[in-house]
C-alpha atoms as a PDB file:
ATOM      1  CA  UNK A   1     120.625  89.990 113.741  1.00  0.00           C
ATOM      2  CA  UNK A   2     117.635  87.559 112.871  1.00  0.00           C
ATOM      3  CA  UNK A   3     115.010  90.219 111.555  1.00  0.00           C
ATOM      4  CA  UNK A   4     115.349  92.245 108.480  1.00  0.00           C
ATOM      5  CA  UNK A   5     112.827  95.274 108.605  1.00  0.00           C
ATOM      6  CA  UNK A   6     114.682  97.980 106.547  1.00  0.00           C
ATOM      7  CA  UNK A   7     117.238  98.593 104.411  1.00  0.00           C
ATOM      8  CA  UNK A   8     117.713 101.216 106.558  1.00  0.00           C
ATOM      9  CA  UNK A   9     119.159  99.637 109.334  1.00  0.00           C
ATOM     10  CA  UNK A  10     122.176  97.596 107.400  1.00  0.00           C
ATOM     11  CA  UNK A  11     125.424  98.932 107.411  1.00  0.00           C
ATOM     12  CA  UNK A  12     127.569  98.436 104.265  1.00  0.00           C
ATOM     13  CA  UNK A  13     129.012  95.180 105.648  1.00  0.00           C
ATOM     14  CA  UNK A  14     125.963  93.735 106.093  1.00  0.00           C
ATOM     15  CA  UNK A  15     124.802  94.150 102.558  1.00  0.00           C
ATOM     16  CA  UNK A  16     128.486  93.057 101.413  1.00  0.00           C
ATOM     17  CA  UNK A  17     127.756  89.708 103.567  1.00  0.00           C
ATOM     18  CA  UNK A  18     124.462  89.101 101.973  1.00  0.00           C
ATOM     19  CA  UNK A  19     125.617  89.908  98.414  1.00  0.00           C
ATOM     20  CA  UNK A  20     128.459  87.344  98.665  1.00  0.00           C
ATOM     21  CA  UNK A  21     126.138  84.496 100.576  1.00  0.00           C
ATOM     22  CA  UNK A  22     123.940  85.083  97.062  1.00  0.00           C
ATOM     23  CA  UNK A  23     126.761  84.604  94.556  1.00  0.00           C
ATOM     24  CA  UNK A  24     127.851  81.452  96.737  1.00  0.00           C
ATOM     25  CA  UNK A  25     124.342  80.567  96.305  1.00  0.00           C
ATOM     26  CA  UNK A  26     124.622  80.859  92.409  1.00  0.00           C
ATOM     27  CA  UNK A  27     127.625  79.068  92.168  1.00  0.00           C
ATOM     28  CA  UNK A  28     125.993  76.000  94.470  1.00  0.00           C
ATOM     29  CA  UNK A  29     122.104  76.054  93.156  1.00  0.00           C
ATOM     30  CA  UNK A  30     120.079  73.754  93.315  1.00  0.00           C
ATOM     31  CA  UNK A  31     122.734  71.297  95.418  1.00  0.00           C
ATOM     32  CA  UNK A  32     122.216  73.833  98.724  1.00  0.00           C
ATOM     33  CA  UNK A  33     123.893  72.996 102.220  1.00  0.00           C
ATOM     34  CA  UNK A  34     120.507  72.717 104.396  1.00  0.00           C
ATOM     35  CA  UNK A  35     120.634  74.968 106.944  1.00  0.00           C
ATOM     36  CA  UNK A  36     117.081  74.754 107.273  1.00  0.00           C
ATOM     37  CA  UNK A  37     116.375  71.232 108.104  1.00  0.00           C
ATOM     38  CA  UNK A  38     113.913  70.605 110.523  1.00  0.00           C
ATOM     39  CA  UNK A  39     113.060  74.422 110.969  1.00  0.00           C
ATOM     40  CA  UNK A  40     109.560  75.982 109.407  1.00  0.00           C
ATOM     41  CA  UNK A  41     109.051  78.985 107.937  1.00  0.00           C
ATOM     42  CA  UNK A  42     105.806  80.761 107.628  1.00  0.00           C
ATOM     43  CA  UNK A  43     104.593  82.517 104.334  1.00  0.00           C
ATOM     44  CA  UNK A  44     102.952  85.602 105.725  1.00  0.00           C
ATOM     45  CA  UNK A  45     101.314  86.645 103.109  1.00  0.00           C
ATOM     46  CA  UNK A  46      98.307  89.792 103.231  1.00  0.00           C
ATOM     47  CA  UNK A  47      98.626  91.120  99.253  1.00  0.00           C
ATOM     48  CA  UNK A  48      99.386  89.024  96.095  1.00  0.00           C
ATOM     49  CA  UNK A  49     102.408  88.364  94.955  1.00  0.00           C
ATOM     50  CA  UNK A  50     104.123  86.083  92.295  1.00  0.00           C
ATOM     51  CA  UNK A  51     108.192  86.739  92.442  1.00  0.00           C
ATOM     52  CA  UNK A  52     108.316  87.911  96.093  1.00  0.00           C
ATOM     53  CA  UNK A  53     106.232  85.081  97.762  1.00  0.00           C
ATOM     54  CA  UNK A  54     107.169  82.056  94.876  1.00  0.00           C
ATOM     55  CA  UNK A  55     111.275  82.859  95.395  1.00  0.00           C
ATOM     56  CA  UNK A  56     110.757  83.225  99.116  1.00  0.00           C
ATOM     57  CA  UNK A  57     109.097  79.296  98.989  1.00  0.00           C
ATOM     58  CA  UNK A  58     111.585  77.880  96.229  1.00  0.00           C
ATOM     59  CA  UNK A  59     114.986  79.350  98.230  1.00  0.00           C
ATOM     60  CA  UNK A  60     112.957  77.966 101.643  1.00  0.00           C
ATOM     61  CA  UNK A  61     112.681  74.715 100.129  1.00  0.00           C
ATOM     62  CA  UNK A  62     115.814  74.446  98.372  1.00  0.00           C
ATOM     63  CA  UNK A  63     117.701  75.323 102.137  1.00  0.00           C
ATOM     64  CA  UNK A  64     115.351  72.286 103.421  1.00  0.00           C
ATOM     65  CA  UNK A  65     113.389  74.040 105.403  1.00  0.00           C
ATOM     66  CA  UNK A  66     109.136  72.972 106.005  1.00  0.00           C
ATOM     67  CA  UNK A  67     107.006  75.734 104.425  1.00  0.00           C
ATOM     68  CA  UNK A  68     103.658  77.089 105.755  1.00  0.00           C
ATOM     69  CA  UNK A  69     101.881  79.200 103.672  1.00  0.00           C
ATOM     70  CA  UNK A  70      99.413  81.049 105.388  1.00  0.00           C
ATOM     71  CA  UNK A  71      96.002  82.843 103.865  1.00  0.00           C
ATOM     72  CA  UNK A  72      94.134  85.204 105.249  1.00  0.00           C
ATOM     73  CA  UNK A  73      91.337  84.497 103.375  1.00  0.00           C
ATOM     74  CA  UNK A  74      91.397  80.858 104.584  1.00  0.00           C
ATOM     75  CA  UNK A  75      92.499  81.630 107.951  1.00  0.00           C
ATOM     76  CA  UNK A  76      90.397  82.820 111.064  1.00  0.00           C
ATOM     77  CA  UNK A  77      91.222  86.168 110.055  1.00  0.00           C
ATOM     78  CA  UNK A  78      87.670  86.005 108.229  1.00  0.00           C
ATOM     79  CA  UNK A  79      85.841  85.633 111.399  1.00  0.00           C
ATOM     80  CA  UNK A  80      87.185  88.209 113.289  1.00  0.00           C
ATOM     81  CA  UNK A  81      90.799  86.969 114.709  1.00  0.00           C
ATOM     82  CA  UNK A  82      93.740  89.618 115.051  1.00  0.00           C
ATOM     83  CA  UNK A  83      96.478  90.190 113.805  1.00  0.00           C
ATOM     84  CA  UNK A  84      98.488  89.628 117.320  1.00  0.00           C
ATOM     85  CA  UNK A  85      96.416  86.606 117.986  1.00  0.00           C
ATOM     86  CA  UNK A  86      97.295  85.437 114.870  1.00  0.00           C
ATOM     87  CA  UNK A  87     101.410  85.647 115.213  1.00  0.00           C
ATOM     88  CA  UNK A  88     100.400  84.113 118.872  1.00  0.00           C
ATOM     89  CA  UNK A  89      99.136  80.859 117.130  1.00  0.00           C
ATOM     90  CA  UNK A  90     102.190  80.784 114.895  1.00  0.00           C
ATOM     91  CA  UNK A  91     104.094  80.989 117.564  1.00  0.00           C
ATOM     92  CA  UNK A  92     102.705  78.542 119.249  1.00  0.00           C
ATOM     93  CA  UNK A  93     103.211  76.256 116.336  1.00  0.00           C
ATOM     94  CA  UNK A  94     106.765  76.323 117.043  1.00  0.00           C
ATOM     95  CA  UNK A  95     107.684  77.957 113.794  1.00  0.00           C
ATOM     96  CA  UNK A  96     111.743  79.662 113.251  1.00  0.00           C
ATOM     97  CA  UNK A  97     110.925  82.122 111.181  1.00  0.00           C
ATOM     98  CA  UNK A  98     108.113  84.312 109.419  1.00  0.00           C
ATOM     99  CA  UNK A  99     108.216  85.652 105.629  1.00  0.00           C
ATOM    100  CA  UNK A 100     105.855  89.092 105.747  1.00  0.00           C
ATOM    101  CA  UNK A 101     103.914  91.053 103.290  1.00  0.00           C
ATOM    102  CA  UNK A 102     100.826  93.491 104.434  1.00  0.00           C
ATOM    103  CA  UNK A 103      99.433  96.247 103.271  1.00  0.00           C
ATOM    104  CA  UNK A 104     100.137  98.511 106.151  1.00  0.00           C
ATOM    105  CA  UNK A 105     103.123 100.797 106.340  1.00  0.00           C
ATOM    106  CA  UNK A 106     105.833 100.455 108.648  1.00  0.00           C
ATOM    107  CA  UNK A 107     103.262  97.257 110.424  1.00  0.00           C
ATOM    108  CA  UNK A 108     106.903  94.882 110.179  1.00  0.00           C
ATOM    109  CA  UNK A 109     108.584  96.629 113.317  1.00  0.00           C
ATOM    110  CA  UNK A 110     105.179  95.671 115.163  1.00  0.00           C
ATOM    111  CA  UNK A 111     105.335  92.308 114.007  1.00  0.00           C
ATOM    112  CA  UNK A 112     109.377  92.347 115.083  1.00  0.00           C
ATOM    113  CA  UNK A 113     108.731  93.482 118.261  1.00  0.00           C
ATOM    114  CA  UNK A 114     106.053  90.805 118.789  1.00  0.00           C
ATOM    115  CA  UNK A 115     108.050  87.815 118.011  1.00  0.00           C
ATOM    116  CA  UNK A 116     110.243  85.503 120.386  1.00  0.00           C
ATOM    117  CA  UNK A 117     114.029  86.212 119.955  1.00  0.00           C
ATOM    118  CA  UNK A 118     114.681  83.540 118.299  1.00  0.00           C
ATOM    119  CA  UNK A 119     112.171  83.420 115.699  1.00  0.00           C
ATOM    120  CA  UNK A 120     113.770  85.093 112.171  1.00  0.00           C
ATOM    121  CA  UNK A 121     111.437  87.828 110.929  1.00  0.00           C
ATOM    122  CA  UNK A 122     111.729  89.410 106.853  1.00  0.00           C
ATOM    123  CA  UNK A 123     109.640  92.160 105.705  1.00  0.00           C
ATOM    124  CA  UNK A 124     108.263  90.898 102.186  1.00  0.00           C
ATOM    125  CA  UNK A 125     106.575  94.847 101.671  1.00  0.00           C
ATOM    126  CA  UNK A 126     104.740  96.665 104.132  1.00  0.00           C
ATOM    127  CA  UNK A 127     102.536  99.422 102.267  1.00  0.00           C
ATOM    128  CA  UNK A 128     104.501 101.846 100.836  1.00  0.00           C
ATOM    129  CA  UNK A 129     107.265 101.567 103.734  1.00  0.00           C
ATOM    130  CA  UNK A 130     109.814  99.338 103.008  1.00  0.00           C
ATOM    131  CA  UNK A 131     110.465  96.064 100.593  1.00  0.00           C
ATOM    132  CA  UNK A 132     113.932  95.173 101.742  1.00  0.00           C
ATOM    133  CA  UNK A 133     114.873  92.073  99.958  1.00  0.00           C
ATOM    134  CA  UNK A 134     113.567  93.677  96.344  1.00  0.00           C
ATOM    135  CA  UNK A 135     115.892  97.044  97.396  1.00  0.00           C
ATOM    136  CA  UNK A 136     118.398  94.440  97.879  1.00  0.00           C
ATOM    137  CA  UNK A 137     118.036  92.500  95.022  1.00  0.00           C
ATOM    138  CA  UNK A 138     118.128  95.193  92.963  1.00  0.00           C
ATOM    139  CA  UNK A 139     121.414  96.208  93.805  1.00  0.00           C
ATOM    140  CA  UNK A 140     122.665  93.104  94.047  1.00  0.00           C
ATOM    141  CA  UNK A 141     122.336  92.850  90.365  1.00  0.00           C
ATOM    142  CA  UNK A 142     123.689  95.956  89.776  1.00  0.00           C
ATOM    143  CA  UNK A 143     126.490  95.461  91.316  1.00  0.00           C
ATOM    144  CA  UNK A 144     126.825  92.056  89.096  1.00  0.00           C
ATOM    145  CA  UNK A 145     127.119  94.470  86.180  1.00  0.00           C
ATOM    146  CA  UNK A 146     128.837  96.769  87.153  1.00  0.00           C
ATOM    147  CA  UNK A 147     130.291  98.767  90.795  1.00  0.00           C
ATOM    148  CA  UNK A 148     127.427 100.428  92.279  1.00  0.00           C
ATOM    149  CA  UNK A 149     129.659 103.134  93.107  1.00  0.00           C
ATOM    150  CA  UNK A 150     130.682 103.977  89.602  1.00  0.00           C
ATOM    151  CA  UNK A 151     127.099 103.634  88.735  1.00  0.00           C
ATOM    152  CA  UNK A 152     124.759 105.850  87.242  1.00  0.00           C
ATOM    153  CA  UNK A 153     121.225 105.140  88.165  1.00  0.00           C
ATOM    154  CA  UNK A 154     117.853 106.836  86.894  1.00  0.00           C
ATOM    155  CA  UNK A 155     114.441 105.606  88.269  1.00  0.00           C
ATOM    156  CA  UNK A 156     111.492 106.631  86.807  1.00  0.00           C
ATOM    157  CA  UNK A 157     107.749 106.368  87.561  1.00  0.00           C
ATOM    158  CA  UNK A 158     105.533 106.394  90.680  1.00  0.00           C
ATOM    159  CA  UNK A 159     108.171 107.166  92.947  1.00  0.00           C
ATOM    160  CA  UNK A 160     105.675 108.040  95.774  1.00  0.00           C
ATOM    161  CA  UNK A 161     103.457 105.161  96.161  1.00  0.00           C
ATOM    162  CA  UNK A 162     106.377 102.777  95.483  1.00  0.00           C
ATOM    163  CA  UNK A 163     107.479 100.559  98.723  1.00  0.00           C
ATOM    164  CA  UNK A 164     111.011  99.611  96.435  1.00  0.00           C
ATOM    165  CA  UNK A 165     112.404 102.744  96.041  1.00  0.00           C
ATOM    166  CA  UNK A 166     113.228 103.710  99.725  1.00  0.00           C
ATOM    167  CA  UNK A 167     114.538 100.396 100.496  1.00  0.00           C
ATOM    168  CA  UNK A 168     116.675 100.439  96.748  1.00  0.00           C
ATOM    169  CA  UNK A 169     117.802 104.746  97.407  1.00  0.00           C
ATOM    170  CA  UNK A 170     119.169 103.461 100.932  1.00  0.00           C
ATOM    171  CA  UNK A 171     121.026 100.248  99.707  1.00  0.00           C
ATOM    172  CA  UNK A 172     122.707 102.066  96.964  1.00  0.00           C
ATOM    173  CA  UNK A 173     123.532 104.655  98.994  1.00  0.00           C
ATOM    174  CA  UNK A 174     124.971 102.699 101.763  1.00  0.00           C
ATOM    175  CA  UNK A 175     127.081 100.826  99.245  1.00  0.00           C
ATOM    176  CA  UNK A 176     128.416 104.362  97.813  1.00  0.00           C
ATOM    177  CA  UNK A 177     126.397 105.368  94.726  1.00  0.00           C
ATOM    178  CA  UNK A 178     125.906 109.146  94.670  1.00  0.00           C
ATOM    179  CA  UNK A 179     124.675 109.484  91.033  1.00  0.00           C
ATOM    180  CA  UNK A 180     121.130 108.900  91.294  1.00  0.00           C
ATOM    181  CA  UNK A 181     118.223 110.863  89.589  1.00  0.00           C
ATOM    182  CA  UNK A 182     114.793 110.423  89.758  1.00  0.00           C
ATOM    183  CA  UNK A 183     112.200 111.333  86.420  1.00  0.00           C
ATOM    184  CA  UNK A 184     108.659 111.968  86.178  1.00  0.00           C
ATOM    185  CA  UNK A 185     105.355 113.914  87.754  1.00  0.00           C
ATOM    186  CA  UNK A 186     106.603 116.089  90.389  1.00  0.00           C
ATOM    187  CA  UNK A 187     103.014 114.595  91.943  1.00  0.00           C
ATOM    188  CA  UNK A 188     104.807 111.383  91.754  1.00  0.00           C
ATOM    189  CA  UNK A 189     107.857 112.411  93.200  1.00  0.00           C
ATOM    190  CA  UNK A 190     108.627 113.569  96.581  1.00  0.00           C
ATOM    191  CA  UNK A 191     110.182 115.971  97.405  1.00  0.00           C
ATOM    192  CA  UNK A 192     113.003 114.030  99.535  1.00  0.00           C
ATOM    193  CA  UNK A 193     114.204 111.864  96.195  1.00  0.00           C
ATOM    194  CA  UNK A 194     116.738 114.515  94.653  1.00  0.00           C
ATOM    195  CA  UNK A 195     117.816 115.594  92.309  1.00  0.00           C
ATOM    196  CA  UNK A 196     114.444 115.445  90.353  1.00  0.00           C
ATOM    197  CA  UNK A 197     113.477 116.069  86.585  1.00  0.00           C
ATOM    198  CA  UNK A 198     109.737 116.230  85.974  1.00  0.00           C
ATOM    199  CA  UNK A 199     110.490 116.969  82.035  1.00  0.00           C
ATOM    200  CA  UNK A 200     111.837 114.502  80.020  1.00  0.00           C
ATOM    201  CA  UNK A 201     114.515 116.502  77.376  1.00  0.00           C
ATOM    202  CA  UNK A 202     116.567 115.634  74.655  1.00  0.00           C
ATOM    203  CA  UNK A 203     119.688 113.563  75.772  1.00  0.00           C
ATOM    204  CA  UNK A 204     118.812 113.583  79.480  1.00  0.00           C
ATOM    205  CA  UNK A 205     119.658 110.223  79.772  1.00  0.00           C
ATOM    206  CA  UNK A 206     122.667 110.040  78.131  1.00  0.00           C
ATOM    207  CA  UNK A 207     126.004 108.066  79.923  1.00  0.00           C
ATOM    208  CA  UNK A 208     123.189 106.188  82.886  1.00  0.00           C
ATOM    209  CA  UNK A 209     124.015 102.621  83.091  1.00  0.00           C
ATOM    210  CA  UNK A 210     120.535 101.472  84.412  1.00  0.00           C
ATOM    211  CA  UNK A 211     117.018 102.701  84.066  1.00  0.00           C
ATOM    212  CA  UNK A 212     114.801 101.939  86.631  1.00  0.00           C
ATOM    213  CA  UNK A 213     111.103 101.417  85.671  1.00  0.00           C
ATOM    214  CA  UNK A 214     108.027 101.899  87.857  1.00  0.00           C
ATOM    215  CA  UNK A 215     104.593 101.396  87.513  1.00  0.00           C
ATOM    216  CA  UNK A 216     101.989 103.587  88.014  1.00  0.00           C
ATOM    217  CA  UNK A 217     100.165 101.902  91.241  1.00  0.00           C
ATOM    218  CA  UNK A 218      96.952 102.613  91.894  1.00  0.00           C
ATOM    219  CA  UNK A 219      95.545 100.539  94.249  1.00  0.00           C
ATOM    220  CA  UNK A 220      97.704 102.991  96.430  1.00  0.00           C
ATOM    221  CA  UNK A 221      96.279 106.224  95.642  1.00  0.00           C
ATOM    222  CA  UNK A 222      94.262 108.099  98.157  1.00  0.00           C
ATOM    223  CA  UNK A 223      90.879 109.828  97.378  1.00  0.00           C
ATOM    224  CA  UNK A 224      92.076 112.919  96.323  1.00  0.00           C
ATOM    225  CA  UNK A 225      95.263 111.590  94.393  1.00  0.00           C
ATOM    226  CA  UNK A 226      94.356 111.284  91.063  1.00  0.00           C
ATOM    227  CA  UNK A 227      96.645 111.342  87.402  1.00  0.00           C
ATOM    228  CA  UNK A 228      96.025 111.755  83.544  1.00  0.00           C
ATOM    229  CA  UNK A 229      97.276 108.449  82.517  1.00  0.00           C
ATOM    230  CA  UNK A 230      97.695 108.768  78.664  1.00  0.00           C
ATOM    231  CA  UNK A 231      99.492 112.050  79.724  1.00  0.00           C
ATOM    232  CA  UNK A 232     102.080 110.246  81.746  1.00  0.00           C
ATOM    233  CA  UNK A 233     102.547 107.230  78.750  1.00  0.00           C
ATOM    234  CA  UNK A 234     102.134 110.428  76.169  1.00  0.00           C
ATOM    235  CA  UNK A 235     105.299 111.568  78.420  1.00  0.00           C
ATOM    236  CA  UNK A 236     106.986 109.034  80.676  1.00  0.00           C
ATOM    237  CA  UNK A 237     106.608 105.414  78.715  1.00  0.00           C
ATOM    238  CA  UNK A 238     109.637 103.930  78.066  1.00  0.00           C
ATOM    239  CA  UNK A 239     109.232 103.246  74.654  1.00  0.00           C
ATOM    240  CA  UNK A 240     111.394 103.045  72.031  1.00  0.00           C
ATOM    241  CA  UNK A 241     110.998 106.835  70.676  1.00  0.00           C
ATOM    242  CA  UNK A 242     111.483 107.762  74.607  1.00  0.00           C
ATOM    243  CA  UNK A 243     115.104 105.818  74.363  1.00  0.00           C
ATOM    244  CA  UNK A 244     116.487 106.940  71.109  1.00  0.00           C
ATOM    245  CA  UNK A 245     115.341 110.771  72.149  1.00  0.00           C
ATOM    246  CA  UNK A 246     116.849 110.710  75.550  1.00  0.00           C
ATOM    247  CA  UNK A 247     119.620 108.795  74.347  1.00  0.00           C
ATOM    248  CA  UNK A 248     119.833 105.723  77.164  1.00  0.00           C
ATOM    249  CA  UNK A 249     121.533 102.781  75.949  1.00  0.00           C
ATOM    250  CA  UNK A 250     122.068 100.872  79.038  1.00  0.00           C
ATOM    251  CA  UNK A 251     120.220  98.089  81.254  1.00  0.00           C
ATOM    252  CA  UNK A 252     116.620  98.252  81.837  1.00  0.00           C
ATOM    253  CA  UNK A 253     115.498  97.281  84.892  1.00  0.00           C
ATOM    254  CA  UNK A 254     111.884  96.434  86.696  1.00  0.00           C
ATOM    255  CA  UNK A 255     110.730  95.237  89.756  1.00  0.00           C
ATOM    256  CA  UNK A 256     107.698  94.204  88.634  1.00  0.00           C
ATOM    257  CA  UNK A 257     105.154  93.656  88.253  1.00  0.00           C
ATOM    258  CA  UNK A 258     105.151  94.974  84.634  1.00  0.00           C
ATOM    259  CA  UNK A 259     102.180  96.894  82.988  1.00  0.00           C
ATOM    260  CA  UNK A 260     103.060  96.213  79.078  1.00  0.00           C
ATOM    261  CA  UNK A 261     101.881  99.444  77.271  1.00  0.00           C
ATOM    262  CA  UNK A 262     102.043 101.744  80.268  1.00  0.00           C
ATOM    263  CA  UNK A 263     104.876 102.509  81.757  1.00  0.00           C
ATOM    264  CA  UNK A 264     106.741 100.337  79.223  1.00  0.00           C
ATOM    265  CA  UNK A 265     106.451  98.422  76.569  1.00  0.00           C
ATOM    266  CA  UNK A 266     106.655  95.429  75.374  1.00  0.00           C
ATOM    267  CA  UNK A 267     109.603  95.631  72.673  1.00  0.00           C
ATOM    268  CA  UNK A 268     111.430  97.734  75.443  1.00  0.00           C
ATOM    269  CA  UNK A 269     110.871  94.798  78.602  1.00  0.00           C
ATOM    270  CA  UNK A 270     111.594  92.105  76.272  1.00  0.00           C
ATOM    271  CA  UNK A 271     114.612  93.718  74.330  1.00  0.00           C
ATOM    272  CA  UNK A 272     118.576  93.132  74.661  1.00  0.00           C
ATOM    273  CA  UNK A 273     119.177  95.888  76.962  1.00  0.00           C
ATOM    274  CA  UNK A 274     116.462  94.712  80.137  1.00  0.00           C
ATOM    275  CA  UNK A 275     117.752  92.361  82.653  1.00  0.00           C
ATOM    276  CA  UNK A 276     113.815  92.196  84.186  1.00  0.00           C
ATOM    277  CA  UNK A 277     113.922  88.587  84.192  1.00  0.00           C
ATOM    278  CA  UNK A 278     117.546  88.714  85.527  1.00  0.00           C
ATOM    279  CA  UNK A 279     116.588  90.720  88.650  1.00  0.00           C
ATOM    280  CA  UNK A 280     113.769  87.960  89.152  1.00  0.00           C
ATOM    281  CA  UNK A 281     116.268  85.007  89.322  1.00  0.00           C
ATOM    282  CA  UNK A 282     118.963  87.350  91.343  1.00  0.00           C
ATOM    283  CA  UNK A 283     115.724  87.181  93.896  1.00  0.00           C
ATOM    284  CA  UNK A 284     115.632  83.435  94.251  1.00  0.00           C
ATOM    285  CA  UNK A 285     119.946  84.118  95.092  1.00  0.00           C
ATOM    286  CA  UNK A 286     119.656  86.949  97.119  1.00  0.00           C
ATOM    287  CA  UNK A 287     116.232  86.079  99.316  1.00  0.00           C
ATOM    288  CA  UNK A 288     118.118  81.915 100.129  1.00  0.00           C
ATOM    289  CA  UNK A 289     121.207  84.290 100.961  1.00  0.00           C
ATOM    290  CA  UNK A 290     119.160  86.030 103.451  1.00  0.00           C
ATOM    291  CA  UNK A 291     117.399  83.325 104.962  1.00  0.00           C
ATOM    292  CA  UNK A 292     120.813  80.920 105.085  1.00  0.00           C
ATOM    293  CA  UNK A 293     122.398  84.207 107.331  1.00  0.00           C
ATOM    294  CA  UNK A 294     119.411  84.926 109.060  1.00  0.00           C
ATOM    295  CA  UNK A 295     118.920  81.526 110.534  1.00  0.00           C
ATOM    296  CA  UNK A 296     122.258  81.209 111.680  1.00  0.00           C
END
């Protein structure tokens, strides 16, 4: 297996494989055996991104493998090439493997299908599909804290528009955790993420060992999708009031980016209890884990 689409298609041994290749990365970093020397990866890139894209380069790099970073708005994208020509270049420019992000869901099994055998293929986020290696991550740093299937996990936020979630509900899953809950809108919410708690009530949140925060995203609205903002912070921010009266006092977790003052603030993100900034390096681990099995 040489192309990671889903979380969806790993089986619990998989996961395992990748979670251990990350801690042996840990333990090693920076001084990293280079199973990429004298192969290229391609930075695929369609939407901004800072910890996705940046970790994706720095493991490359530190693995010794050549980096191409490709941008559409500096490629012949702009005057009218497609998206299948494109990969056909890349191709042709002998290149192992090719790092993904673009704004269309479920577009990464195209792109799988499309490539040689041989050439490794990640899904860095395809609309609000699938964002395996953040899923991944995510539990991966759970399960540093704690065994995911003793843990208790609440996510909160724009669960509908959010890419993470399905790839993070089916990792957890496969690795055993049956306590999850999902807070917030029931817009925001669908109807498949259960069980589900659209009010927020005294103690709710009592005995959870992580709180999963998401932003509000609205670049992926449609038309008639709309919300009362300063109804969902008046409601949903993760504040310090909202801690103390739902009585949460474990790990805070993100997957960024964060919106300070919206979904959370800024005394909660940059307190004791978050591990934001923890999940970020666990990225650089987990995504040179990835790419050191995947190009085997």
């Amino acid at each position: 297996m040489n192309k990671l689409t889903t979380v969806e298609k790993l089986d619990k041994k998989q996961i395992e494989d990748f979670f251990s290749e990350a801690l042996n990365i840990e333990k090693t970093w920076p001084n990293l055996k280079k199973v990429g020397e004298n192969k290229t990866i391609c930075l695929f890139f369609w939407e901004p991104s800072t910890r996705t894209k940046l970790s994706f380069e720095h493991a490359a790099k530190a693995l010794g493998f050549n980096v191409l970073d490709f941008s559409p708005s500096l490629s012949s994208v702009q005057k009218g090439e497609s998206l299948e020509d494109t990969l056909n270049t890349l191709i042709s420019l002998k290149i192992d493997g090719l790092v993904m992000r673009h704004p269309e869901n479920k577009i990464s099994e195209q792109i799988a299908k499309l490539l040689p055998k041989e050439v490794l293929f990640i899904n860095a986020g395809d609309g609000n599909h699938a964002h395996p290696t953040q899923g991944l991550l995510d539990a991966f740093t759970i399960s540093k804290l704690k065994n995911i299937s003793d843990s208790k996990v609440a996510i909160i936020g724009d669960v509908k528009h959010s890419r993470v979630i399905p790839s993070l509900f089916s990792g957890l899953k496969k690795m055993d955790c049956t306590q999850i809950e999902f807070f917030g809108p029931k817009e925001l919410i669908p109807s498949n993420f259960t069980p589900q708690k659209n009010d927020i009530t005294e103690n709710c949140l009592e005995g959870f060992d992580f709180l999963y925060v998401l932003r509000i995203q609205n670049e992926r609205f449609l038309e008639d999708e709309n919300l009362d903002l300063q109804n969902y912070i008046k409601n949903y921010q993760v504040n310090d009031k909202f801690l103390e009266f739902t009585k949460f006092d474990g790990k805070i977790m993100h997957p960024g980016p964060v919106n300070l003052d919206y979904e959370i603030t800024k005394s909660v993100s940059n307190s004791n209890n978050s591990i934001i900034l923890d999940q970020v390096e666990n990225g650089l681990y987990l995504r040179a884990g990835i790419l050191s099995l995947l190009i085997d």
